[in-house]
C-alpha atoms as a PDB file:
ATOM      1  CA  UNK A   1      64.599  88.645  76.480  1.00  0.00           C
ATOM      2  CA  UNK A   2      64.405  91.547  79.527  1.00  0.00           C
ATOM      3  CA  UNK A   3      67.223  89.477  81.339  1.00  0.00           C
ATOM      4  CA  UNK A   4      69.490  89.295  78.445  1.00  0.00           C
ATOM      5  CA  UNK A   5      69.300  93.324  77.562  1.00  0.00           C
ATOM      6  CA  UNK A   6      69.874  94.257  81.316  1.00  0.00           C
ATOM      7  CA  UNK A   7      72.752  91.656  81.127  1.00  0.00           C
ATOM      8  CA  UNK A   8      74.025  93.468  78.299  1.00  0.00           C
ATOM      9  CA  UNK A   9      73.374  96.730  79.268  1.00  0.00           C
ATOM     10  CA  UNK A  10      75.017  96.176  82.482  1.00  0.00           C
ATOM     11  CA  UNK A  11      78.380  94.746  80.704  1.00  0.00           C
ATOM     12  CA  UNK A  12      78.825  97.461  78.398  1.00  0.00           C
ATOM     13  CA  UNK A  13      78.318  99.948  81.395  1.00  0.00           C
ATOM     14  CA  UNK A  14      81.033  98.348  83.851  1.00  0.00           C
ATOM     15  CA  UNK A  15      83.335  97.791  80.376  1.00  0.00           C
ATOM     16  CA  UNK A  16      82.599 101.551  80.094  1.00  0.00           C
ATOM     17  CA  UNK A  17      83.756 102.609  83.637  1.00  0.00           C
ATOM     18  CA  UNK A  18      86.848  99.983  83.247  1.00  0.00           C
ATOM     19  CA  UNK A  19      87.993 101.880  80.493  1.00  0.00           C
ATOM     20  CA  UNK A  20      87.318 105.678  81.765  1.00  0.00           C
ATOM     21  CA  UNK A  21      89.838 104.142  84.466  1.00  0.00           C
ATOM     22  CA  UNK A  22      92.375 104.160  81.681  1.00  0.00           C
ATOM     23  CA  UNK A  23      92.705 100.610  80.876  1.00  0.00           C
ATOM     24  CA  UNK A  24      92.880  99.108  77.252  1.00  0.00           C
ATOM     25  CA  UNK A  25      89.745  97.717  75.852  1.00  0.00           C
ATOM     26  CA  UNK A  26      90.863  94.382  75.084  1.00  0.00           C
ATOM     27  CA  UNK A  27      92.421  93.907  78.967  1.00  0.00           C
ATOM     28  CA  UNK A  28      89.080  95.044  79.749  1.00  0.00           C
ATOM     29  CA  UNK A  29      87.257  92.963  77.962  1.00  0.00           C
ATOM     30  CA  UNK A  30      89.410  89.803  78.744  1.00  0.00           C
ATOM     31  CA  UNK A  31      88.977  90.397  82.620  1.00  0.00           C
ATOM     32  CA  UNK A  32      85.543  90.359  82.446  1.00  0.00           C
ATOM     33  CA  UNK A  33      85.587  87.638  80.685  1.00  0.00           C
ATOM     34  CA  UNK A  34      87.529  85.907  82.656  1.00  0.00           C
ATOM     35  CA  UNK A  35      86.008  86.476  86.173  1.00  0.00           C
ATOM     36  CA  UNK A  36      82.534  85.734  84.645  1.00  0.00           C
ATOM     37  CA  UNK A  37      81.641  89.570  84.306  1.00  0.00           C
ATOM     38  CA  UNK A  38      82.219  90.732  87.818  1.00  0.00           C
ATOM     39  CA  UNK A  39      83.053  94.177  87.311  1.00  0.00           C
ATOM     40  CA  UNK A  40      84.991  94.167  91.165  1.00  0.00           C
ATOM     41  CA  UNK A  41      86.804  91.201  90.411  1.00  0.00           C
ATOM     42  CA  UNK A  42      87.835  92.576  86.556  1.00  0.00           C
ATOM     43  CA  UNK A  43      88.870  95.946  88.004  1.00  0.00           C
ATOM     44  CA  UNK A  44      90.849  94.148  90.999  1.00  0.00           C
ATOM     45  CA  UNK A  45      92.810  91.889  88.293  1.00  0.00           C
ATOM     46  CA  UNK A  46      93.187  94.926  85.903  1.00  0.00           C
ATOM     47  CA  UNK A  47      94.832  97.171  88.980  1.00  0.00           C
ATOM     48  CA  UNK A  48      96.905  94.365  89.448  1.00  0.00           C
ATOM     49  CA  UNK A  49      97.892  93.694  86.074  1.00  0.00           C
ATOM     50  CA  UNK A  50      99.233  97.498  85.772  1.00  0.00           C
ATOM     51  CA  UNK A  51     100.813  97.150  89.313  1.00  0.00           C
ATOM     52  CA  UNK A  52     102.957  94.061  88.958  1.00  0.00           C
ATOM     53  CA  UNK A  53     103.690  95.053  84.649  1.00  0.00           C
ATOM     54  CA  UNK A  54     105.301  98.324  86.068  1.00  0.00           C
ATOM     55  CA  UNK A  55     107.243  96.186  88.119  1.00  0.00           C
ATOM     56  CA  UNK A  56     108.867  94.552  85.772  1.00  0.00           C
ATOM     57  CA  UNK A  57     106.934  91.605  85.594  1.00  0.00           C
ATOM     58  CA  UNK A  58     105.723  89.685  82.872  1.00  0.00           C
ATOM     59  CA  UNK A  59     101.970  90.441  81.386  1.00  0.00           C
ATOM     60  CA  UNK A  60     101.392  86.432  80.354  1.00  0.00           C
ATOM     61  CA  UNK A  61     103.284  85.340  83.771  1.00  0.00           C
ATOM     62  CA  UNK A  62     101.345  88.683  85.630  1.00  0.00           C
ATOM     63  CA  UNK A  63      97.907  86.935  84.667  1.00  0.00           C
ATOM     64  CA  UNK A  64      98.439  83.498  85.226  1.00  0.00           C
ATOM     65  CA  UNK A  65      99.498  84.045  88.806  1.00  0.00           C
ATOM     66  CA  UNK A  66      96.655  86.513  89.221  1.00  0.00           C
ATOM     67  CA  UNK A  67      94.096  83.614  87.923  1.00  0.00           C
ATOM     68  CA  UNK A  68      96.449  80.749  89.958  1.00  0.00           C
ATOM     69  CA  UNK A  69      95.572  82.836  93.525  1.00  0.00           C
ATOM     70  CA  UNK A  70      92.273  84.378  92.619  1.00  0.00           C
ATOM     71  CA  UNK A  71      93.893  88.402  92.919  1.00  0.00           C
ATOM     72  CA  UNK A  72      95.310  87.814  95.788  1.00  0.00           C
ATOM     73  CA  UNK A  73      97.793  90.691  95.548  1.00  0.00           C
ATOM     74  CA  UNK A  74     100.819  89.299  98.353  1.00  0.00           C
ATOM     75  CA  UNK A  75     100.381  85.574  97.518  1.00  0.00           C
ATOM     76  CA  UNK A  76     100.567  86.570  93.808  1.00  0.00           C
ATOM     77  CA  UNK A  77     103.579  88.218  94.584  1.00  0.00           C
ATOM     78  CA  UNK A  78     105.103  85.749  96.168  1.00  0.00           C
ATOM     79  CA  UNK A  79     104.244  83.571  93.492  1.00  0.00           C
ATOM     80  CA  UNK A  80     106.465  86.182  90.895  1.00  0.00           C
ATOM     81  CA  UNK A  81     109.100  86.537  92.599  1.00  0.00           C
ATOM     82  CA  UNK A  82     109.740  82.870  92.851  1.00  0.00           C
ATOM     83  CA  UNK A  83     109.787  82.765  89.185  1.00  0.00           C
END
């Protein structure tokens, strides 16, 4: 029962610090989510996500690509332009 409230505890702190970075709760809750609740690997994929959006880019096509080459900012890049 310890493990699961630090668990928890440490979520809703990194969810905490996601958003004080100015990103929208649900993108902030998907990316952690999605990258198993790494907090680096959420906030790396949400800096992305704003990057390659105020690009021009696509959010749904911005994600996939992100997930397809693990936040791999040039090879995701590559990967947009192609589209």
């Amino acid at each position: 029962p310890g493990c699961l409230l630090l668990q928890i505890l440490s979520y809703l702190g990194a969810c905490d610090r996601l958003l004080k970075q100015g990103y929208e709760e649900g993108q902030v809750e998907e990316a952690m989510e999605m990258f198993q609740y790494s907090e680096n690997k959420a906030a790396e994929f949400l800096r992305l996500l704003a990057q390659f959006n105020d690009m021009g880019f696509q959010q749904n096509e911005i994600k996939e690509v992100l997930l397809l080459c693990g936040n791999q900012r040039e090879k995701a890049l590559e990967e947009l332009m192609m589209k």
